[in-house]
PDB file of N, CA and C in Angstrom:
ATOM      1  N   UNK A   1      22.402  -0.957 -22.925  1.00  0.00           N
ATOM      2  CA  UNK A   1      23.327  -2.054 -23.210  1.00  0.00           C
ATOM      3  C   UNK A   1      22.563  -3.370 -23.402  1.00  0.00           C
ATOM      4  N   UNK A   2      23.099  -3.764 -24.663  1.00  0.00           N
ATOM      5  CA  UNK A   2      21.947  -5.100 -24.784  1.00  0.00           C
ATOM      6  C   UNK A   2      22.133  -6.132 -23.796  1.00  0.00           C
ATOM      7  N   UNK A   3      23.397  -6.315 -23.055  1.00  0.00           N
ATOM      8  CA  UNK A   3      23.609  -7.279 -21.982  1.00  0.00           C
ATOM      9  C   UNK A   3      22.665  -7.426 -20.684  1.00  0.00           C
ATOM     10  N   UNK A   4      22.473  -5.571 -20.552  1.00  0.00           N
ATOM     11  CA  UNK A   4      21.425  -5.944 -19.716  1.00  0.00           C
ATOM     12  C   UNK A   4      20.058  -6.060 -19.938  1.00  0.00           C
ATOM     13  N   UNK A   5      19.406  -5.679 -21.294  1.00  0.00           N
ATOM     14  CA  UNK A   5      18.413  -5.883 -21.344  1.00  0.00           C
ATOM     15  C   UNK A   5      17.997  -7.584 -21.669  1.00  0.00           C
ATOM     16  N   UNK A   6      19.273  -8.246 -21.803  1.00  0.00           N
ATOM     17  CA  UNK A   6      18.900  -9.516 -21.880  1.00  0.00           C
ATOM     18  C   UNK A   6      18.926 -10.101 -20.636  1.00  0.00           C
ATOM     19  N   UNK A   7      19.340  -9.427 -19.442  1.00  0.00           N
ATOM     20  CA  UNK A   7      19.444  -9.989 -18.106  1.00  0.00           C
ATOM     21  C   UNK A   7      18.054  -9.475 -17.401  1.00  0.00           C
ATOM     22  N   UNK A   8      17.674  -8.341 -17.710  1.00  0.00           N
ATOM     23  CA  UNK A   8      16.162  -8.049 -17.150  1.00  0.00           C
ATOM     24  C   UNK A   8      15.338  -8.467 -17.726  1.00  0.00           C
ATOM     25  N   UNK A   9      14.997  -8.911 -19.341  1.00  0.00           N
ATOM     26  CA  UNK A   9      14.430  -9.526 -19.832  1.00  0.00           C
ATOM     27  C   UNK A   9      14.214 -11.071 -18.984  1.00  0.00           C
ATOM     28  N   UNK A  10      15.720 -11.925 -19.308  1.00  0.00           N
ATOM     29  CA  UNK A  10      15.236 -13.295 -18.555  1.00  0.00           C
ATOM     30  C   UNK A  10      15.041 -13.015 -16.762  1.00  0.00           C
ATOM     31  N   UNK A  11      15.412 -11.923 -16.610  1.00  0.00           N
ATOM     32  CA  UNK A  11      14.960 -11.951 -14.833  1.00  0.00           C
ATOM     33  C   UNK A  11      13.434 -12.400 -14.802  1.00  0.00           C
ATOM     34  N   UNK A  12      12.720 -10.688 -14.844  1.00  0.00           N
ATOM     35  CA  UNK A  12      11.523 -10.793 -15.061  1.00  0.00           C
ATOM     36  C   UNK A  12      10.407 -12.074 -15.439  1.00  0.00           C
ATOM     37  N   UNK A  13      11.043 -13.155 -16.152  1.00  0.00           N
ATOM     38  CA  UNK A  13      10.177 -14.075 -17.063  1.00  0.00           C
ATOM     39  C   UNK A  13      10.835 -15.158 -15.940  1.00  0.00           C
ATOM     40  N   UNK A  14      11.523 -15.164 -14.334  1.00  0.00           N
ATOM     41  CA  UNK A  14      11.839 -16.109 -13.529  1.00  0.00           C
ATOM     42  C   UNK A  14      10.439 -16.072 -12.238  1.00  0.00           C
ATOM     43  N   UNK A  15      10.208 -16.450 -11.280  1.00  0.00           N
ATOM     44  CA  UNK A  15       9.493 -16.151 -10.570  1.00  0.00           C
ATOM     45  C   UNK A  15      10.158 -15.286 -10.012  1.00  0.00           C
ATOM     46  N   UNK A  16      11.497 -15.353  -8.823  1.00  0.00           N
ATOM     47  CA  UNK A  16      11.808 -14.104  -8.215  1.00  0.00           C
ATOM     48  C   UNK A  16      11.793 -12.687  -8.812  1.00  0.00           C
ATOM     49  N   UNK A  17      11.197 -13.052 -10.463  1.00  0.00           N
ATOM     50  CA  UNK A  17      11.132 -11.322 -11.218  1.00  0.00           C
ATOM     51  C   UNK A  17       9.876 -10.829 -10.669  1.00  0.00           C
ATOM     52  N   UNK A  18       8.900 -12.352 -10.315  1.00  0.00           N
ATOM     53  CA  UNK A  18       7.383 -11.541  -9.807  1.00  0.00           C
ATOM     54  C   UNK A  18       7.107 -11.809  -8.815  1.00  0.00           C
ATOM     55  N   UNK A  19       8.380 -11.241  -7.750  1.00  0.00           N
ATOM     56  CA  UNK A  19       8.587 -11.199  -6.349  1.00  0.00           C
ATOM     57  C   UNK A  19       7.373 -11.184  -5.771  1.00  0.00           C
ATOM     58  N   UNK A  20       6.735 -11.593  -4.422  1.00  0.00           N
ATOM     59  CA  UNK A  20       5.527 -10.963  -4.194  1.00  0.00           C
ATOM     60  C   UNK A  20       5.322  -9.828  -3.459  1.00  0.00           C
ATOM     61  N   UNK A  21       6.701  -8.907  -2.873  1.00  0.00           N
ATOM     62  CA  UNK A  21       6.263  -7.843  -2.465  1.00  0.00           C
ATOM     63  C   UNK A  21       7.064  -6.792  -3.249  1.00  0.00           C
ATOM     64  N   UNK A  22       6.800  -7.372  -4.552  1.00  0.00           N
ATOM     65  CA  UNK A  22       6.739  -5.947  -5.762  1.00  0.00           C
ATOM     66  C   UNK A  22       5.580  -5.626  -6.182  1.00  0.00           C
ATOM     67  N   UNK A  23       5.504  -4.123  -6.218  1.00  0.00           N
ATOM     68  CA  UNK A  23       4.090  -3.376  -6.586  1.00  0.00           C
ATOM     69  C   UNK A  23       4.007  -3.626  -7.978  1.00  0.00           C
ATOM     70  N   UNK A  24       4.696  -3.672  -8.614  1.00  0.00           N
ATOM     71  CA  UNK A  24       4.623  -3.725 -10.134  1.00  0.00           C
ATOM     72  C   UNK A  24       5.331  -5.433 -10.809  1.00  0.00           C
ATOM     73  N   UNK A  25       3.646  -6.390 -10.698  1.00  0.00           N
ATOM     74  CA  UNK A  25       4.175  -7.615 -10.986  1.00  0.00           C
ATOM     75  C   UNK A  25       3.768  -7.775 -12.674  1.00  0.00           C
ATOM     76  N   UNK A  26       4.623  -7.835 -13.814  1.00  0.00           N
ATOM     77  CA  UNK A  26       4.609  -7.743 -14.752  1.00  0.00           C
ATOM     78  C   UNK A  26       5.638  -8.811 -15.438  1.00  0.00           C
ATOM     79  N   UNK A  27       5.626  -9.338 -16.496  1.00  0.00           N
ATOM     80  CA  UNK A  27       6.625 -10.514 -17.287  1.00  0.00           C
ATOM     81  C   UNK A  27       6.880  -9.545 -18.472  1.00  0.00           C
ATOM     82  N   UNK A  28       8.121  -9.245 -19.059  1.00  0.00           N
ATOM     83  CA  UNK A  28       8.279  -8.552 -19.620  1.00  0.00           C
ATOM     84  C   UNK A  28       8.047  -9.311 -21.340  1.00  0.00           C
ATOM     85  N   UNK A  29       7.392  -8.464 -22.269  1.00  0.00           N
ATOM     86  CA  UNK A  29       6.765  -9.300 -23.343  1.00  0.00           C
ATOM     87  C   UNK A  29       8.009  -9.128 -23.901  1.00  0.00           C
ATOM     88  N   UNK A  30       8.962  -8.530 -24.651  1.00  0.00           N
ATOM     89  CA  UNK A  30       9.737  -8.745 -25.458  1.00  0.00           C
ATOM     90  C   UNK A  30      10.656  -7.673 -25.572  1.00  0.00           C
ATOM     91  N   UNK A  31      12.351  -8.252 -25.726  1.00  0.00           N
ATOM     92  CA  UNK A  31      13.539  -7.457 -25.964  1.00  0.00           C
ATOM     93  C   UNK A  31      13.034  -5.902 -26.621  1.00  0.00           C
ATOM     94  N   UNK A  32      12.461  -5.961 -27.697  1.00  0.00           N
ATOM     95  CA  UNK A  32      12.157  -5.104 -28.441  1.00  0.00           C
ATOM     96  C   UNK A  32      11.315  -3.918 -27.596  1.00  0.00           C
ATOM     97  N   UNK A  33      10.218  -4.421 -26.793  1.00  0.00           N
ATOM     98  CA  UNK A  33       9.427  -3.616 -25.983  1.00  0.00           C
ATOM     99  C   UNK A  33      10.502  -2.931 -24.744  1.00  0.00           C
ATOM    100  N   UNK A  34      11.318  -3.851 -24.195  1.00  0.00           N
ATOM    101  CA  UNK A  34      12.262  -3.081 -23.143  1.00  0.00           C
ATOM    102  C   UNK A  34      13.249  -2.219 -23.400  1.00  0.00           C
ATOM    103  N   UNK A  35      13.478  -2.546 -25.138  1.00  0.00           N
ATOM    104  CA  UNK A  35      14.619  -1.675 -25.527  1.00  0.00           C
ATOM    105  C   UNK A  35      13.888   0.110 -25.540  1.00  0.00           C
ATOM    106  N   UNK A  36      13.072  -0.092 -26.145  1.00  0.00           N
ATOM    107  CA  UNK A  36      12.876   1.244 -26.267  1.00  0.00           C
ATOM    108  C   UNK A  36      11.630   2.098 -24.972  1.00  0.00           C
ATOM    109  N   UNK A  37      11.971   1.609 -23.854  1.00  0.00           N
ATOM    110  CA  UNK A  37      11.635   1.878 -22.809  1.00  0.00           C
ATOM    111  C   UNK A  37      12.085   2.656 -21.876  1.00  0.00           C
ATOM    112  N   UNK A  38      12.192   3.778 -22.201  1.00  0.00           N
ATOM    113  CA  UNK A  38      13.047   4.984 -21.183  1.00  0.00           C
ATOM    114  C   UNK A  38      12.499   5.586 -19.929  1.00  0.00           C
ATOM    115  N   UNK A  39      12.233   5.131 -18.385  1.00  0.00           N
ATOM    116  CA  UNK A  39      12.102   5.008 -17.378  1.00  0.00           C
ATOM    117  C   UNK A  39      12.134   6.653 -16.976  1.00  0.00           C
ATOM    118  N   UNK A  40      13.390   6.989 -17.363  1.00  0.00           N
ATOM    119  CA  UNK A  40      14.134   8.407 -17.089  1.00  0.00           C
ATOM    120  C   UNK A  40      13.869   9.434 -18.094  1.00  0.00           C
ATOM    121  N   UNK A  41      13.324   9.559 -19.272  1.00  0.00           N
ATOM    122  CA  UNK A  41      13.115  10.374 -20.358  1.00  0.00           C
ATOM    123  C   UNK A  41      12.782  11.727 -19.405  1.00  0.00           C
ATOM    124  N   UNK A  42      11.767  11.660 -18.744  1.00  0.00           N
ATOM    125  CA  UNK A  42      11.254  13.177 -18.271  1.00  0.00           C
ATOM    126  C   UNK A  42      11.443  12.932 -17.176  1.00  0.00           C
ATOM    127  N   UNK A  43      12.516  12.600 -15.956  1.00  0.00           N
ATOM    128  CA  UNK A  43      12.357  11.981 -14.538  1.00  0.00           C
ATOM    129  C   UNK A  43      12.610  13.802 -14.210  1.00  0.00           C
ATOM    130  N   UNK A  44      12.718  14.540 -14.379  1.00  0.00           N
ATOM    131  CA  UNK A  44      12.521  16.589 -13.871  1.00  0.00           C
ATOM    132  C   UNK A  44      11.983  16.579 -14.046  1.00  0.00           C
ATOM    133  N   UNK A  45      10.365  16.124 -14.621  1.00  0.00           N
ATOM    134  CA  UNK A  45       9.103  16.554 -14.015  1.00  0.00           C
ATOM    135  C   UNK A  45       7.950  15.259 -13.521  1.00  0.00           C
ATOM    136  N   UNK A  46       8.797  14.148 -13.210  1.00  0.00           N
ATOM    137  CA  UNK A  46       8.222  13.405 -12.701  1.00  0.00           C
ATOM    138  C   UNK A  46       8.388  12.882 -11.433  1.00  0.00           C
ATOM    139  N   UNK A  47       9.877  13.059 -11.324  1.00  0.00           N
ATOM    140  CA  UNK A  47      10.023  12.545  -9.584  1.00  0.00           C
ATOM    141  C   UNK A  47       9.972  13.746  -8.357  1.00  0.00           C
ATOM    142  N   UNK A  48       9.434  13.015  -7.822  1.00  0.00           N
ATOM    143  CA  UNK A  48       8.981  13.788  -6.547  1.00  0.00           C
ATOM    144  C   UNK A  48      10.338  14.345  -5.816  1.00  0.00           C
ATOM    145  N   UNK A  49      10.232  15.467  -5.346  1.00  0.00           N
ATOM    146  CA  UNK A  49      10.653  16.006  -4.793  1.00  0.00           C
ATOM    147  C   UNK A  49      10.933  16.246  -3.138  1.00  0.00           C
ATOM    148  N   UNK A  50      11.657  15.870  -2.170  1.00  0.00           N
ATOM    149  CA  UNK A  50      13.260  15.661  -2.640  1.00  0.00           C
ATOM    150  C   UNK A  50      13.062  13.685  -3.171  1.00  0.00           C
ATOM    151  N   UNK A  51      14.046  13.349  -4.004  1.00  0.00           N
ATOM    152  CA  UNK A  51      14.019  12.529  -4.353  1.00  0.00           C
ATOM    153  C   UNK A  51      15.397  11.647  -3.758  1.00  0.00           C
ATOM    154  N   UNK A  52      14.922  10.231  -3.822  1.00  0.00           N
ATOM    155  CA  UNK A  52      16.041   9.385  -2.843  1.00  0.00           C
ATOM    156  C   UNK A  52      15.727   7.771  -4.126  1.00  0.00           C
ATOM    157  N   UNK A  53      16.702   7.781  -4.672  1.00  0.00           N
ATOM    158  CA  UNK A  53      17.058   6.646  -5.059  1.00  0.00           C
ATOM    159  C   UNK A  53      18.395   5.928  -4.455  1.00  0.00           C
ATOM    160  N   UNK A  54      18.252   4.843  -4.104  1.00  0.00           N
ATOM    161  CA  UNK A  54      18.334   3.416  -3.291  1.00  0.00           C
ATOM    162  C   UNK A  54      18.781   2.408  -4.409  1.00  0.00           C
ATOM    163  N   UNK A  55      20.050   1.938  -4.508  1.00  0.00           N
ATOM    164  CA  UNK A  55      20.537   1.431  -5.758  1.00  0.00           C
ATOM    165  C   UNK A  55      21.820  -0.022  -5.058  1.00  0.00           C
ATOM    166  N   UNK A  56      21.584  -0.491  -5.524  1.00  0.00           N
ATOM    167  CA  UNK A  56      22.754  -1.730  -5.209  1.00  0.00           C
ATOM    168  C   UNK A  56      23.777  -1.259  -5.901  1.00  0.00           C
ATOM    169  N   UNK A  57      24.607  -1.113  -4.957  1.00  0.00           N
ATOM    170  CA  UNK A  57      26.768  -1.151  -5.457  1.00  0.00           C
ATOM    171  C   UNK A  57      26.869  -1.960  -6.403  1.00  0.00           C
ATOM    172  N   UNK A  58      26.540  -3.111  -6.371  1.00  0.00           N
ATOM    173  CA  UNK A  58      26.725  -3.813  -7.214  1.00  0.00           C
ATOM    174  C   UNK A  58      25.525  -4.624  -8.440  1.00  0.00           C
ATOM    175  N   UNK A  59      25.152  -3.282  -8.603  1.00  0.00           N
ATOM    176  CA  UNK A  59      24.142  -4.130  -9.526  1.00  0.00           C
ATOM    177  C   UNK A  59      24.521  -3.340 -10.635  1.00  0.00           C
ATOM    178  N   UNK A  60      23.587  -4.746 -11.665  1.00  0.00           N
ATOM    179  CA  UNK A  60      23.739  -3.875 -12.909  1.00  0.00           C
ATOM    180  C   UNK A  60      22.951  -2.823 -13.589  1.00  0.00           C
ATOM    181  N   UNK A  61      22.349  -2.469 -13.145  1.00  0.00           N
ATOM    182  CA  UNK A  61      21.116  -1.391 -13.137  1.00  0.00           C
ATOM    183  C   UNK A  61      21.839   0.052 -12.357  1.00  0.00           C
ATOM    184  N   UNK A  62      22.638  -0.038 -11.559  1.00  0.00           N
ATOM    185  CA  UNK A  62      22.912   1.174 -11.266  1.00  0.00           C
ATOM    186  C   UNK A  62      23.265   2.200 -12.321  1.00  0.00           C
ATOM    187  N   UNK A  63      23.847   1.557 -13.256  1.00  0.00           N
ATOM    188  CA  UNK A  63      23.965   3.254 -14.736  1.00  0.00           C
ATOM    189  C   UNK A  63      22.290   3.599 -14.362  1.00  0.00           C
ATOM    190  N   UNK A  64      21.663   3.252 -14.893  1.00  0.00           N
ATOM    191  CA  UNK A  64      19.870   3.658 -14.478  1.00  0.00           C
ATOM    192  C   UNK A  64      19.774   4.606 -13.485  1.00  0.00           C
ATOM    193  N   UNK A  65      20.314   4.033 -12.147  1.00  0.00           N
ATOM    194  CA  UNK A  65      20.062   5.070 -10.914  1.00  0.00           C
ATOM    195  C   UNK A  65      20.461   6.446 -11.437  1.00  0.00           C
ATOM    196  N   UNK A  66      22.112   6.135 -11.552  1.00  0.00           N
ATOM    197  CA  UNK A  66      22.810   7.159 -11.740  1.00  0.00           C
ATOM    198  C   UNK A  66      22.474   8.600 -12.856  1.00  0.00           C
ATOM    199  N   UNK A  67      21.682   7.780 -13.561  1.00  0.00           N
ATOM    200  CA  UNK A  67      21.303   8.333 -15.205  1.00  0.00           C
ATOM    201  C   UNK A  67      19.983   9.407 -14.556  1.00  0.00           C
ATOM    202  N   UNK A  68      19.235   9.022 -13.583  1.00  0.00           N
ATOM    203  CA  UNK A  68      17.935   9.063 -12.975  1.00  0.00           C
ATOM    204  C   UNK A  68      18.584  10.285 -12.578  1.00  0.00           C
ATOM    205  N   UNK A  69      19.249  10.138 -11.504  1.00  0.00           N
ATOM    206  CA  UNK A  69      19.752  11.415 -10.561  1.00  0.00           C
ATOM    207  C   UNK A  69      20.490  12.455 -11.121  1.00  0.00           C
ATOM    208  N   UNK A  70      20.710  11.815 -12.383  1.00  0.00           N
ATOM    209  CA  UNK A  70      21.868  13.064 -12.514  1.00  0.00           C
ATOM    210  C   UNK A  70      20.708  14.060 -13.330  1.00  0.00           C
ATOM    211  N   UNK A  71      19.488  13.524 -13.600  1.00  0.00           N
ATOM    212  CA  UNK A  71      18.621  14.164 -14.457  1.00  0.00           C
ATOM    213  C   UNK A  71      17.471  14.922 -13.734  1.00  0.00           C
ATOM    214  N   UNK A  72      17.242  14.184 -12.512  1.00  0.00           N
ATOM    215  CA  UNK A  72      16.234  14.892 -11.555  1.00  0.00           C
ATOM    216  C   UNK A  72      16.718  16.108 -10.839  1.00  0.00           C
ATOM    217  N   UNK A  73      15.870  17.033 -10.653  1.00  0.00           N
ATOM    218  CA  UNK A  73      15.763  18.553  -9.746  1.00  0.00           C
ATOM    219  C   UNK A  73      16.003  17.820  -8.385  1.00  0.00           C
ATOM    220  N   UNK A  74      16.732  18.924  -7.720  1.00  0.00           N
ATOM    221  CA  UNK A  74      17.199  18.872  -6.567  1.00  0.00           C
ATOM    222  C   UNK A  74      15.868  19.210  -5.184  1.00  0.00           C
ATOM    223  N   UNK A  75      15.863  19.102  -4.107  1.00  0.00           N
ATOM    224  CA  UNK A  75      17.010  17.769  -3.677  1.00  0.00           C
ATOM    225  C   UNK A  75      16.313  16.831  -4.305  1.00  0.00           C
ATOM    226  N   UNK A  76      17.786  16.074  -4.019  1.00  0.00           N
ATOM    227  CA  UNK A  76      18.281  14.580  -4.932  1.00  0.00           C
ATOM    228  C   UNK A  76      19.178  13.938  -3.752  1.00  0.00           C
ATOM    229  N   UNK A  77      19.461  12.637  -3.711  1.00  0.00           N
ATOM    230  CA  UNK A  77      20.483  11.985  -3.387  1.00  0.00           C
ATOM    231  C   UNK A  77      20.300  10.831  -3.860  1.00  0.00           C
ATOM    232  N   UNK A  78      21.821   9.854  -4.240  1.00  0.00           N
ATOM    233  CA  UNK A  78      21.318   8.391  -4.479  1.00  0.00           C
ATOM    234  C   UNK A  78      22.096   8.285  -3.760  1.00  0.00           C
ATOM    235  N   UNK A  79      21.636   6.895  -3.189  1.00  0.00           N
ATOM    236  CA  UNK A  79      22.324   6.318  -1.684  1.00  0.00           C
ATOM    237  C   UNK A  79      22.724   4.869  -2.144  1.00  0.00           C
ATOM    238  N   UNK A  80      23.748   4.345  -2.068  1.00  0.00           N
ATOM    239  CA  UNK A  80      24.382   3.085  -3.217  1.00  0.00           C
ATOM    240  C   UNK A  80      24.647   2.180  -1.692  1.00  0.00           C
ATOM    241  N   UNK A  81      24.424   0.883  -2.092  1.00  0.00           N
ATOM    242  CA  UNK A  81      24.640  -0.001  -0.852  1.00  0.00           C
ATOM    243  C   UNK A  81      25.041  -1.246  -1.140  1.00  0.00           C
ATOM    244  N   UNK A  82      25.950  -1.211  -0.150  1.00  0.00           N
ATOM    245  CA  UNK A  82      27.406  -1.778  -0.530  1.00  0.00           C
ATOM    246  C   UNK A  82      27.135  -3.776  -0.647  1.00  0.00           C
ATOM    247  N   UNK A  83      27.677  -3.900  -1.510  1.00  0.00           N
ATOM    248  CA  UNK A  83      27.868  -5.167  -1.830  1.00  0.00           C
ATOM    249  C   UNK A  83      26.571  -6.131  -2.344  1.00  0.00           C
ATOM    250  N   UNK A  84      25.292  -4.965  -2.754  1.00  0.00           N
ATOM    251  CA  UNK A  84      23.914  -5.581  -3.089  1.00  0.00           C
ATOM    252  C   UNK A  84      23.706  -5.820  -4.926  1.00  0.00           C
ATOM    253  N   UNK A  85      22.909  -6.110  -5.234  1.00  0.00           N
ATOM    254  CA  UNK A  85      23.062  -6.311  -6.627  1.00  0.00           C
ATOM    255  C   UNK A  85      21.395  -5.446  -6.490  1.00  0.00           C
ATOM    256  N   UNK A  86      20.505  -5.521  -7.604  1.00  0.00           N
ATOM    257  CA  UNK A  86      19.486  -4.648  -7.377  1.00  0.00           C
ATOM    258  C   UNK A  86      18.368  -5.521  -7.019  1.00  0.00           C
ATOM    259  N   UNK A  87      18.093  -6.871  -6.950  1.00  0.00           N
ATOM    260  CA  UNK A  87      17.605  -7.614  -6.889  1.00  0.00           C
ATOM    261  C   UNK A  87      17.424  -7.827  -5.114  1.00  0.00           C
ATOM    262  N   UNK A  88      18.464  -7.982  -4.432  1.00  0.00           N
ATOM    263  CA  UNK A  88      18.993  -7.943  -3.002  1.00  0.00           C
ATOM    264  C   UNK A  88      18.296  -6.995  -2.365  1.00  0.00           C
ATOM    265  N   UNK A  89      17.741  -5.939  -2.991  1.00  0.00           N
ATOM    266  CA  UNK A  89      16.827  -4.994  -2.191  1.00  0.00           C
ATOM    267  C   UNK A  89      15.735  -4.817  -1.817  1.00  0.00           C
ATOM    268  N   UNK A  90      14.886  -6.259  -2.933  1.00  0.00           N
ATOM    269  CA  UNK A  90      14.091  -6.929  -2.150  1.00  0.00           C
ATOM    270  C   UNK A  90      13.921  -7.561  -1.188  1.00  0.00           C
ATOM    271  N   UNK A  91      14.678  -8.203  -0.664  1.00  0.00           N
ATOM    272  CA  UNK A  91      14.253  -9.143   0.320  1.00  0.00           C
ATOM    273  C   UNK A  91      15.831  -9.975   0.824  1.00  0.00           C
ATOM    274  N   UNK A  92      16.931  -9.267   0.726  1.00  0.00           N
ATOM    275  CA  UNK A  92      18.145  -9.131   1.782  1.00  0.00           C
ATOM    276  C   UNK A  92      17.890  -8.974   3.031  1.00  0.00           C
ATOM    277  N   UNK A  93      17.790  -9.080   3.697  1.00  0.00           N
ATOM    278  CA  UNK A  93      17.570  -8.468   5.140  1.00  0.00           C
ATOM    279  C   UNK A  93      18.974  -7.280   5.432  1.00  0.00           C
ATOM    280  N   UNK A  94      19.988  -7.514   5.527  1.00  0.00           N
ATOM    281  CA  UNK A  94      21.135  -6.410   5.595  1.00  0.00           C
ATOM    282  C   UNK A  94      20.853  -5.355   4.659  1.00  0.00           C
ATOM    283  N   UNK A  95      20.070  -5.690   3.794  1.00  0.00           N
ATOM    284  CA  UNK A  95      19.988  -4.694   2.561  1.00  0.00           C
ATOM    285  C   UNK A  95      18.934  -3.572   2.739  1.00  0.00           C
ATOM    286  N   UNK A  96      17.576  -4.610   3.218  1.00  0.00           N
ATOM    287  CA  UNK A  96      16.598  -3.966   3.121  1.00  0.00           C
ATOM    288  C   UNK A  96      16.825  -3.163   4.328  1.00  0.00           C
ATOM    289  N   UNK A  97      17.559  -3.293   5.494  1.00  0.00           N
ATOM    290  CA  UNK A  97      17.702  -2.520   6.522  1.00  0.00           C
ATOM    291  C   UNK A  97      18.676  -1.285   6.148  1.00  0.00           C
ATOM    292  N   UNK A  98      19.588  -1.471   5.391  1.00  0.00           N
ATOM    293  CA  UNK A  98      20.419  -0.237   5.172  1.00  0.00           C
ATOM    294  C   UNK A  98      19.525   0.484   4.378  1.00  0.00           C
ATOM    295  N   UNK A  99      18.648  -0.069   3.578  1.00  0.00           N
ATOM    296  CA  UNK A  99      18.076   0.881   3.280  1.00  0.00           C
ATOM    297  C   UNK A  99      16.572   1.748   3.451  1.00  0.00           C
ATOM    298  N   UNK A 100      16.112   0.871   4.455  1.00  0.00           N
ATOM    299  CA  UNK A 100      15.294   1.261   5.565  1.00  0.00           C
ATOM    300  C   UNK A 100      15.876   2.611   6.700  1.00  0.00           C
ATOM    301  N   UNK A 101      17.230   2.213   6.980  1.00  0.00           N
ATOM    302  CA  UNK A 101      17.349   3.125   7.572  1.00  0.00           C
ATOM    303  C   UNK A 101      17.851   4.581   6.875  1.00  0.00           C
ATOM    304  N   UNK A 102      18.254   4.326   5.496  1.00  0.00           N
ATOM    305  CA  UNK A 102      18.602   5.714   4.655  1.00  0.00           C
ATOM    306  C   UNK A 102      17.422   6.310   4.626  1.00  0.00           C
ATOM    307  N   UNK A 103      16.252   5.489   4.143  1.00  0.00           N
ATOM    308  CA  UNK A 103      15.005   6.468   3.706  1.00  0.00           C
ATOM    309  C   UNK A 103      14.783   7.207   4.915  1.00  0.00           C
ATOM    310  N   UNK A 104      14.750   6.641   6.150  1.00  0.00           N
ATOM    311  CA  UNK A 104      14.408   7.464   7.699  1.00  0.00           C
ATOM    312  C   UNK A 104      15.513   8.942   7.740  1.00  0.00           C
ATOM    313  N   UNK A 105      16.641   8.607   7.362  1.00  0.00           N
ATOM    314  CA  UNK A 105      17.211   9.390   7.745  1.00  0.00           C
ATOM    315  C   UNK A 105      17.207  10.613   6.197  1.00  0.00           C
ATOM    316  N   UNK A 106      17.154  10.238   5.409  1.00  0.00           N
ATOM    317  CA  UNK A 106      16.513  11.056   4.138  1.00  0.00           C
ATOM    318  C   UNK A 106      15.448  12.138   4.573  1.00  0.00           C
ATOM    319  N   UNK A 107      14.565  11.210   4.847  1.00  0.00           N
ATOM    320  CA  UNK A 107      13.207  12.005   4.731  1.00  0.00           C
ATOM    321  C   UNK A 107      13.223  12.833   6.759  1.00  0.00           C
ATOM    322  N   UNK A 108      13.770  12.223   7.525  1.00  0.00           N
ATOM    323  CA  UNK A 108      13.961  13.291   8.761  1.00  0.00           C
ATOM    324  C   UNK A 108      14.386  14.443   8.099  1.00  0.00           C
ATOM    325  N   UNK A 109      15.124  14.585   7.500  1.00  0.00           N
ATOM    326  CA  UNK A 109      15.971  15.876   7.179  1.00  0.00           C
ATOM    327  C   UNK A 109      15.551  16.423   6.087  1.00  0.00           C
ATOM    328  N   UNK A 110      14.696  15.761   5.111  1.00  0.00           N
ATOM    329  CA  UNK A 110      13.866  16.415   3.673  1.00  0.00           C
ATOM    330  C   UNK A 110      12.789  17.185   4.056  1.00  0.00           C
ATOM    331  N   UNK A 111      12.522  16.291   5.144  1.00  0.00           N
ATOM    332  CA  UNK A 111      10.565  16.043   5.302  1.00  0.00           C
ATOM    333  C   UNK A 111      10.460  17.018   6.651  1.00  0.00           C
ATOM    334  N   UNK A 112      10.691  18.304   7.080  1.00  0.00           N
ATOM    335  CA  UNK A 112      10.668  18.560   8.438  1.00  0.00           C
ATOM    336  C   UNK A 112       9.197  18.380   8.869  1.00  0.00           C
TER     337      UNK A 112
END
């Protein structure tokens, strides 16, 4: 949807896009480069297994999550948290804890 690639586009090119405790600090060069950028193309033979995507309720990026999971080998779960946008999962504190505590409880039960 071009709406959002114009919203991750100007994110990215803000400082909070080059958060400092994101692993991947990058400015995105151009609409054109993000459009044809498919994250998920082969995510069945790329994501690890069991896989746990962590997605804001309210963001606009969740089609992405959703698109992700519905495409990855099992186990799978996406765990959606309530009232965050995707941005909020940086550095929310309510956020980052709900989802601090999903990954624990994910991986107790993935990971024996």
């Amino acid at each position: 949807p071009q709406r959002l690639l114009r919203e991750a586009y100007d994110y990215y090119r803000t400082p909070r896009g080059r958060h400092p405790n994101a692993e991947n600090r990058f400015v995105v060069s151009g609409l054109d480069a993000l459009a044809g950028f498919d994250a998920f193309s082969r995510i069945d033979m790329l994501a690890p297994r069991p896989l746990l995507m962590i997605a804001g309720a309210d963001a606009d990026t969740r089609y992405f999550s959703e698109q992700a999971i519905a495409s990855a080998a099992e186990p799978k779960e996406l765990c959606l948290i309530a009232w965050a946008s995707h941005f909020d999962l940086y550095d929310r504190e309510p956020c980052v804890a709900a989802a601090t505590a999903k990954l624990k409880a994910f991986f107790d039960r993935n990971l024996p």
